[in-house]
Protein backbone atom coordinates (compact mmCIF):
# COMPACT_ATOMS: atom_id res chain seq x y z
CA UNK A 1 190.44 17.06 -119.33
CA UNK A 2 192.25 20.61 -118.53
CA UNK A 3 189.81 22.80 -117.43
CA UNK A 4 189.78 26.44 -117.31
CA UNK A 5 189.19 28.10 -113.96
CA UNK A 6 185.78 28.71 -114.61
CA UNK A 7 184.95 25.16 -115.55
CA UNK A 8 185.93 23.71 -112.65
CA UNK A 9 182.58 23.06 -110.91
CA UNK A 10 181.34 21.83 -113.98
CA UNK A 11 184.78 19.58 -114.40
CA UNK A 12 183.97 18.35 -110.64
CA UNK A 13 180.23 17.64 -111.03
CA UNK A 14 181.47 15.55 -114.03
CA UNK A 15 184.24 13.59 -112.01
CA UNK A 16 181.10 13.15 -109.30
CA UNK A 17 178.94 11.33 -112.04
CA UNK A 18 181.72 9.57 -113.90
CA UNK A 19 182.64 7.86 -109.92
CA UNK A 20 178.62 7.22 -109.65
CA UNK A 21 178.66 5.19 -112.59
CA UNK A 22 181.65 3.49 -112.16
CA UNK A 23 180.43 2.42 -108.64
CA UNK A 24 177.10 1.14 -109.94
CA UNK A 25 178.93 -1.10 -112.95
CA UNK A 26 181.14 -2.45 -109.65
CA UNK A 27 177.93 -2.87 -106.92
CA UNK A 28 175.20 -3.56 -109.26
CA UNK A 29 173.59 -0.94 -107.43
CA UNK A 30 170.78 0.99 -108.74
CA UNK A 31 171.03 4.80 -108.56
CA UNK A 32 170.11 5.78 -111.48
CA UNK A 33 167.25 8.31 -110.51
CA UNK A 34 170.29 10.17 -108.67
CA UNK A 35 172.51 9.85 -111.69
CA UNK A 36 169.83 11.34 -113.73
CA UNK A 37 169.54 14.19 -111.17
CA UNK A 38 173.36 14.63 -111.54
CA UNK A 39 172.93 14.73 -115.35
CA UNK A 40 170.55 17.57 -115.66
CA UNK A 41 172.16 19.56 -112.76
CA UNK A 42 175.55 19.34 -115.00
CA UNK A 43 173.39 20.58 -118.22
CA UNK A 44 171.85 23.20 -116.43
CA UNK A 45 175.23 24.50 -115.04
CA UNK A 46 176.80 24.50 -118.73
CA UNK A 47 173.92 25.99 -120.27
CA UNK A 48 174.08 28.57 -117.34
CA UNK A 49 178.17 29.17 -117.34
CA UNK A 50 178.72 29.13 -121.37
CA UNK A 51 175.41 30.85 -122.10
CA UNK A 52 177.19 33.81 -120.14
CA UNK A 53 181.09 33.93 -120.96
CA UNK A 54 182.78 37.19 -121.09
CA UNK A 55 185.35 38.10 -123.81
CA UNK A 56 188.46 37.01 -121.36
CA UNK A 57 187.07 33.79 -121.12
CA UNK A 58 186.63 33.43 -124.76
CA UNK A 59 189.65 34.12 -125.65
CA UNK A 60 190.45 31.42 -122.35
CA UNK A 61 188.68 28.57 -124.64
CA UNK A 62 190.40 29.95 -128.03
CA UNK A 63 193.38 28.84 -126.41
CA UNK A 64 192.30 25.62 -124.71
CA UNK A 65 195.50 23.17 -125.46
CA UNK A 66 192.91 20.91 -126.20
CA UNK A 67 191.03 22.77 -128.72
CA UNK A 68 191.17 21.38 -132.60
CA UNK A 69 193.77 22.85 -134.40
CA UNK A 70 194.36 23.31 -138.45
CA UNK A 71 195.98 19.73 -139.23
CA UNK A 72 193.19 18.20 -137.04
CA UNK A 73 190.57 19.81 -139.17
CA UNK A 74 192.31 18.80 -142.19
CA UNK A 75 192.27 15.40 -140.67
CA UNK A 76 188.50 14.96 -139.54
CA UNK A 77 187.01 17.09 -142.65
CA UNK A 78 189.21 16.46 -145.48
CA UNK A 79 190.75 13.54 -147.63
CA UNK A 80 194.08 13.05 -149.81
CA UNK A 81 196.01 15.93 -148.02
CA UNK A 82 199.27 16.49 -149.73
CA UNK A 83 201.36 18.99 -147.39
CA UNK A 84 203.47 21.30 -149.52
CA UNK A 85 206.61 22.58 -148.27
CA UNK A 86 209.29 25.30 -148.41
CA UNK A 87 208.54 29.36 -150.06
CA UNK A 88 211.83 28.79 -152.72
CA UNK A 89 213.33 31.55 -151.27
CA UNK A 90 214.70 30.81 -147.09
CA UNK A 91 213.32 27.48 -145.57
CA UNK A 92 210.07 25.60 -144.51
CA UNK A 93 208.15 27.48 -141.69
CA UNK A 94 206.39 24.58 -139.58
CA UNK A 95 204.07 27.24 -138.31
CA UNK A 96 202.44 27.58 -141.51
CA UNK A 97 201.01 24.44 -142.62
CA UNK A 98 199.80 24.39 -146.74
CA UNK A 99 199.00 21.66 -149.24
CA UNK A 100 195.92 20.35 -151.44
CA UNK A 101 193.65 18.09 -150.22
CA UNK A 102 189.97 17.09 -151.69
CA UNK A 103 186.70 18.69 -149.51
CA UNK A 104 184.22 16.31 -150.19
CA UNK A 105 184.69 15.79 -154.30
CA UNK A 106 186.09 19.04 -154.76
CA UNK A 107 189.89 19.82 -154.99
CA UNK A 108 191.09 22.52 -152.91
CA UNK A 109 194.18 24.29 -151.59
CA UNK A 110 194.42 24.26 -148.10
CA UNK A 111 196.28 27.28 -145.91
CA UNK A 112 196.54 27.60 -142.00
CA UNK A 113 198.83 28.35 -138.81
CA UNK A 114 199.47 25.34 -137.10
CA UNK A 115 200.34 25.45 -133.08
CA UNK A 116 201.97 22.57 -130.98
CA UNK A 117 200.41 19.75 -128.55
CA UNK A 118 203.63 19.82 -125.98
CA UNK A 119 206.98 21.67 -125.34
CA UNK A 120 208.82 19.95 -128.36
CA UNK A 121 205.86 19.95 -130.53
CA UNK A 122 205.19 24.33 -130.16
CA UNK A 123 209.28 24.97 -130.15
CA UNK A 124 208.80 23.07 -133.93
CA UNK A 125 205.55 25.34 -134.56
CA UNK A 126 206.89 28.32 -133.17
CA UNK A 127 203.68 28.02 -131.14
CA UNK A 128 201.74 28.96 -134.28
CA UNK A 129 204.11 32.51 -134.80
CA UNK A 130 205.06 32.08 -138.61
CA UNK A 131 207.89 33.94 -139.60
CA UNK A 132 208.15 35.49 -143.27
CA UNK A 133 209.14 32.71 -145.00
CA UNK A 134 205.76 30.57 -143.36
CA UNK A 135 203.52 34.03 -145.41
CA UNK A 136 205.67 33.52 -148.81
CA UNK A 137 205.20 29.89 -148.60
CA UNK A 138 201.16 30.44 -148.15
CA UNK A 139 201.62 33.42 -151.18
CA UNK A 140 202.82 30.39 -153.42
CA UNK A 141 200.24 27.82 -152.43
CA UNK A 142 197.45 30.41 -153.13
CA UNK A 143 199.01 31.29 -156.78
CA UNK A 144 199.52 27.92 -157.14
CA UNK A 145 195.73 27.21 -156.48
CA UNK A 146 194.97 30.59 -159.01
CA UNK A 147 197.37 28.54 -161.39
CA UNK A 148 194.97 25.10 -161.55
CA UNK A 149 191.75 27.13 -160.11
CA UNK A 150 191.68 25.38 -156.75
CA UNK A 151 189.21 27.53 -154.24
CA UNK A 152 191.47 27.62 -151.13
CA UNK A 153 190.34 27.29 -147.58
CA UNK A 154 192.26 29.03 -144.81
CA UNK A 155 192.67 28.51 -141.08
CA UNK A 156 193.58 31.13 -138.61
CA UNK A 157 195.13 30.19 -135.39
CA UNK A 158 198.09 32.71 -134.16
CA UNK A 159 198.86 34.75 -131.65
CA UNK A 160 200.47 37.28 -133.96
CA UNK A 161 203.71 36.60 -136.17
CA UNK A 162 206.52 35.99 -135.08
CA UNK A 163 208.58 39.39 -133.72
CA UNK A 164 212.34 38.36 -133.35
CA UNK A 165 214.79 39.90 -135.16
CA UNK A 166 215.56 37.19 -137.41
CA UNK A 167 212.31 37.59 -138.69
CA UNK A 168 212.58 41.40 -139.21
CA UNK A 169 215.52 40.39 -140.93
CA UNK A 170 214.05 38.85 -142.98
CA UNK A 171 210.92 41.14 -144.05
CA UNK A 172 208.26 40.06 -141.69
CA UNK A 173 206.30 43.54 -142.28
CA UNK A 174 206.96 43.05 -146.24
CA UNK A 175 205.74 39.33 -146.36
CA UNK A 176 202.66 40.20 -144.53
CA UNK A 177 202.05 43.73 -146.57
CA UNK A 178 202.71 41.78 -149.98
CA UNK A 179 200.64 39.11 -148.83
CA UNK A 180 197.45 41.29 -148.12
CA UNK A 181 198.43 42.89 -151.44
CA UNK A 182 198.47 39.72 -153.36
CA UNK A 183 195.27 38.08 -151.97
CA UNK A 184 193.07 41.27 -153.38
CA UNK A 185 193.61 39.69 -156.89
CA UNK A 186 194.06 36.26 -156.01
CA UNK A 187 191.34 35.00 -159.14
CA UNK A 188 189.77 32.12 -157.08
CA UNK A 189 187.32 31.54 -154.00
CA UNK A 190 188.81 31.70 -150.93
CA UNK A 191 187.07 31.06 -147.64
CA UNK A 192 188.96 31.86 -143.69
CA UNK A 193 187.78 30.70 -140.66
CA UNK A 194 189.16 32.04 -137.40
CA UNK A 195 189.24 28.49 -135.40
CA UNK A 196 191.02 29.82 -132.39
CA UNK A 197 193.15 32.96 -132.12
CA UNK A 198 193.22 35.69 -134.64
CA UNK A 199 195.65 37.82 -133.81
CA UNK A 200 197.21 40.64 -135.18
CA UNK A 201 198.69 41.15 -138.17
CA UNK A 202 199.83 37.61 -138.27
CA UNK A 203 196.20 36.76 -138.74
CA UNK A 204 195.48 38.94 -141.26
CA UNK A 205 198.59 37.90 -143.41
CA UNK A 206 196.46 35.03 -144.56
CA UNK A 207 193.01 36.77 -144.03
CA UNK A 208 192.17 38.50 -147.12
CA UNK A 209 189.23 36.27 -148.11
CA UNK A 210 185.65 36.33 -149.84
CA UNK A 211 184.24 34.93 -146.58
CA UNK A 212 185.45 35.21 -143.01
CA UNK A 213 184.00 33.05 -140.44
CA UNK A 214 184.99 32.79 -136.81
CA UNK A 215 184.38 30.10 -134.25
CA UNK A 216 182.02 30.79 -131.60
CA UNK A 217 185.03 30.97 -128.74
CA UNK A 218 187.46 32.09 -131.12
CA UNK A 219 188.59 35.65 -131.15
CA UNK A 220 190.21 38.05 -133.68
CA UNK A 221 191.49 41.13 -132.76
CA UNK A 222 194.56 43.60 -133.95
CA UNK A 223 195.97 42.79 -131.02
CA UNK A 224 196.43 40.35 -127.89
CA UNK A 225 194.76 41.53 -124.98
CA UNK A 226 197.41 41.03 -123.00
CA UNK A 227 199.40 43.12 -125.15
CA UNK A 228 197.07 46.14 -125.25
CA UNK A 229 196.65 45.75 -121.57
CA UNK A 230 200.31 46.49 -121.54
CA UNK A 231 200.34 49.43 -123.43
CA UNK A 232 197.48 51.13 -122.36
CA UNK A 233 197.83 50.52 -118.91
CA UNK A 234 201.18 49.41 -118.26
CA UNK A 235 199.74 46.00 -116.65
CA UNK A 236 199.72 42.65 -118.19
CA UNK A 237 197.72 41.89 -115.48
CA UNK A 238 194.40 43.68 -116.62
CA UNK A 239 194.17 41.51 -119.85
CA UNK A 240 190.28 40.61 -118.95
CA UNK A 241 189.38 44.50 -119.24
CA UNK A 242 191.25 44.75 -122.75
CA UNK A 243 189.45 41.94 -123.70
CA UNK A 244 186.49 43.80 -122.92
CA UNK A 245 187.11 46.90 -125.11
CA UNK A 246 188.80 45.46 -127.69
CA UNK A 247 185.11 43.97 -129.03
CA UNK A 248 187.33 40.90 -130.30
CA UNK A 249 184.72 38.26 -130.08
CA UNK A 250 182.99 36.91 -133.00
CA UNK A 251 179.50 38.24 -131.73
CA UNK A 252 180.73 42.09 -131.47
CA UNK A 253 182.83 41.46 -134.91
CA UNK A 254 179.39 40.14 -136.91
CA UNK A 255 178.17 43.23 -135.59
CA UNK A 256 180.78 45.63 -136.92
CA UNK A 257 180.31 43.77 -140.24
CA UNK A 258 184.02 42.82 -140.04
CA UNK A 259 183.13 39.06 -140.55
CA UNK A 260 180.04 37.00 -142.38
CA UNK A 261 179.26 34.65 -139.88
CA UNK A 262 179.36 33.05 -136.80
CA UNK A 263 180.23 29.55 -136.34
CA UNK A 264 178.30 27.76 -134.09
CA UNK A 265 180.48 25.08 -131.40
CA UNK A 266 179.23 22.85 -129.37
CA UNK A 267 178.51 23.49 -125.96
CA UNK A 268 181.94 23.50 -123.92
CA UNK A 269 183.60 24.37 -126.87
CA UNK A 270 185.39 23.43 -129.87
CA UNK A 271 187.32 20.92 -127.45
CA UNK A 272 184.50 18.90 -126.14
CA UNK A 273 183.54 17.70 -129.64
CA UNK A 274 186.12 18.45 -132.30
CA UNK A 275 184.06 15.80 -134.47
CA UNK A 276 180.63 18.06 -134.27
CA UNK A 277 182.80 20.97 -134.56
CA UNK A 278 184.09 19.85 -137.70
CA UNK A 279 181.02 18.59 -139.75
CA UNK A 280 179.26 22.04 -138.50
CA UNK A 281 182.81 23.81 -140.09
CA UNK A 282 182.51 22.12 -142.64
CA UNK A 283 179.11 22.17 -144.27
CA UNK A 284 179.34 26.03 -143.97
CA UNK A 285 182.57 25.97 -146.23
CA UNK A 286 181.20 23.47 -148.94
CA UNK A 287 178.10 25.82 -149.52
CA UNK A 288 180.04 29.25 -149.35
CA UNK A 289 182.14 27.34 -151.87
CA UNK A 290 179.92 26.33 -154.00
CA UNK A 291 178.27 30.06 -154.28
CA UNK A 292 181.55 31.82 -154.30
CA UNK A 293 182.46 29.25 -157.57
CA UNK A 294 179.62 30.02 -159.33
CA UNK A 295 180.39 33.67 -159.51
CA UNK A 296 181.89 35.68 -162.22
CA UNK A 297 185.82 36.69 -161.15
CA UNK A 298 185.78 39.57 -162.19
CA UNK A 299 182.80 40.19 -159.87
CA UNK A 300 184.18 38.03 -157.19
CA UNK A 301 187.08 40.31 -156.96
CA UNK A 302 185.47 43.02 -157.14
CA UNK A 303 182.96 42.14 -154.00
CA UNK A 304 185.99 41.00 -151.87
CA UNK A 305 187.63 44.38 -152.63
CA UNK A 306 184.58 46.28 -151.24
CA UNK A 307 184.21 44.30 -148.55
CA UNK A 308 187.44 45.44 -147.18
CA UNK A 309 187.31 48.83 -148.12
CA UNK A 310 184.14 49.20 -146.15
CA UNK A 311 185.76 47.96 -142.51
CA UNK A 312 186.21 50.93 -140.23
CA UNK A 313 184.21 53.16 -142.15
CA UNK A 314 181.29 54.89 -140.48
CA UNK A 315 178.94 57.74 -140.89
C-alpha cells in the first residue's frame, strides 16, 4: 500500500506482523502471544495517529491514489449503471462521469467527477478537472432526471475545473454560473457527497443540492491550499498552514452549517476499506432519499434555496 508520510510507522509495524505470520505458516512456530502484542500495538498507534490528523493531512488522505473514487462507488453501491455521454453542444468530458443506475430498488440519476488510477488513465480524466462541456453534460443529466423524476446523487472529487484557455474559450465561468443557476429549480431530490476533494468552484458546479455530505478525510474548500498558500504568502511551500485557516475539513464545515453531515470512514481512511466505506455512504443516501421524496417540491425547493442563502451570513 502507498503510504503517506505520516503512516509510515504504522505501514512498517504492519510489514513487521505480516513477516511474523508468514514465518509461523513456514516454521510451524508458535508466536502468537507476540503477534497479538503486535496487533494491539498497531491499533493503538492508528487510533492514536488518525484520532489526531491535522487539516494538511486530511486533505493528504483526500488525495490518497488509492482512495475510492466516483465509478468505484457506482460499482460497489449501485446496480444497472448506464453511463450517458456527450452535453449536445462540444464533446464528451471524461472528467465528468453521468448516467442512471438503480440504488437499491429505486431509479436514480447519477452525477460525479471522475479522476485517473495511472498517467494514461488521469491525462483521459483530466485528473478529475472537467472542462465546460463535462458541467453542460451534468446540466442535461439532472433535467433529464427532472424530466422522468429520478432523485439524482452526486459525487464530488476535483481539484477545481479545469483553467486552460480552451476551456475559457469555451465558457468555463458560464457553465459553472448557469449550472448553480439551474440546480436552484432543479424539481427533484438531489443528494452530494464530497468523497475526496472539493475544490473550488469546480466543486460547486455540481454542488447545489438538498443535502451535502462530506467524507470524514475529504475536504471542501473555495480553494486548494496550495493555491491560497501561493497567494497569500507567495509560497507553495506553506500549504499545511493554509490548510489550517482555510477551516476546509468536514468537522469545521458541519460547524459553519455549510454541510448536513459528516460521513463517518473507517479507520485509515476511505482507502483501507472502500467496501465499509461504501455501505456506510450508502445507507445515509437511501434514507436522505427517501425523506427528501416524500416532500412537497414546492417546499423542497424552497428549503434548498434557504439553505444557501443562509451560508456566510452571520450576526
Amino acid at each position: 500500500m502507498n503510504g503517506l508520510e505520516f503512516e509510515k510507522p504504522i505501514i512498517e509495524l504492519e510489514k513487521k506482523i505480516e513477516e511474523l505470520r508468514n514465518f509461523v505458516s513456514d516454521k510451524k512456530v508458535d508466536i502468537s502471544s507476540e503477534v497479538k502484542r503486535l496487533e494491539e500495538k498497531l491499533e493503538h498507534l492508528k487510533k492514536e495517529t488518525y484520532g489526531n490528523l491535522t487539516p494538511w493531512q486530511r486533505v493528504q488522505i483526500a488525495r490518497h491514489p488509492k482512495r475510492p473514487y466516483t465509478l468505484d462507488y457506482i460499482n460497489m453501491m449501485m446496480s444497472d449503471f448506464v453511463e450517458l455521454h456527450g452535453d449536445r453542444h462540444f464533446g464528451d468530458d471524461k472528467a465528468m462521469v453521468t448516467g442512471l443506475a438503480r440504488l437499491g430498488e429505486r431509479k436514480i440519476a447519477v452525477i460525479g467527477q471522475q479522476k485517473g488510477r495511472d498517467t494514461k488513465d488521469n491525462l483521459k480524466r483530466n485528473f478529475g478537472c472537467a472542462h465546460p462541456e463535462g458541467y453542460r453534460k451534468a446540466l442535461r443529466v439532472m433535467q433529464l432526471a427532472e424530466k422522468f423524476n429520478l432523485p439524482i446523487v452526486i459525487f464530488i472529487d476535483t481539484p477545481g475545473a479545469y483553467p486552460g484557455v480552451g476551456a475559457e474559450e469555451r465558457g468555463q465561468a458560464q457553465a459553472i454560473a448557469l449550472n448553480l443557476r439551474e440546480m436552484t429549480s432543479i424539481s427533484v431530490p438531489i443528494v452530494a457527497v464530497v468523497i475526496g476533494e472539493g475544490g473550488s468552484g469546480g466543486a460547486l458546479g455540481i454542488g447545489i443540492a438538498d443535502k451535502i455530505y462530506v467524507l470524514e478525510n475529504a475536504y471542501y474548500s473555495v480553494i486548494s491550499p496550495e493555491g491560497c498558500a501561493a497567494i497569500l504568502w507567495k509560497e507553495g511551500s506553506r500549504a499545511s498552514d493554509a490548510a489550517s485557516v482555510l477551516k476546509l475539513t468536514a468537522g469545521e464545515l458541519l460547524k459553519m452549517g455549510i454541510i448536513d453531515e459528516v460521513v463517518p470512514e473507517p479507520l485509515g481512511g476511505a482507502h483501507r476499506q472502500p467496501e465499509q466505506t461504501a455501505e456506510i455512504l450508502k445507507e445515509i443516501i437511501v434514507k436522505n432519499l427517501n425523506e427528501l421524496i416524500a416532500m412537497d417540491k414546492a417546499q423542497l425547493l424552497e428549503l434548498r434555496y434557504k439553505k444557501f442563502r443562509q451560508i456566510g451570513v452571520y450576526e
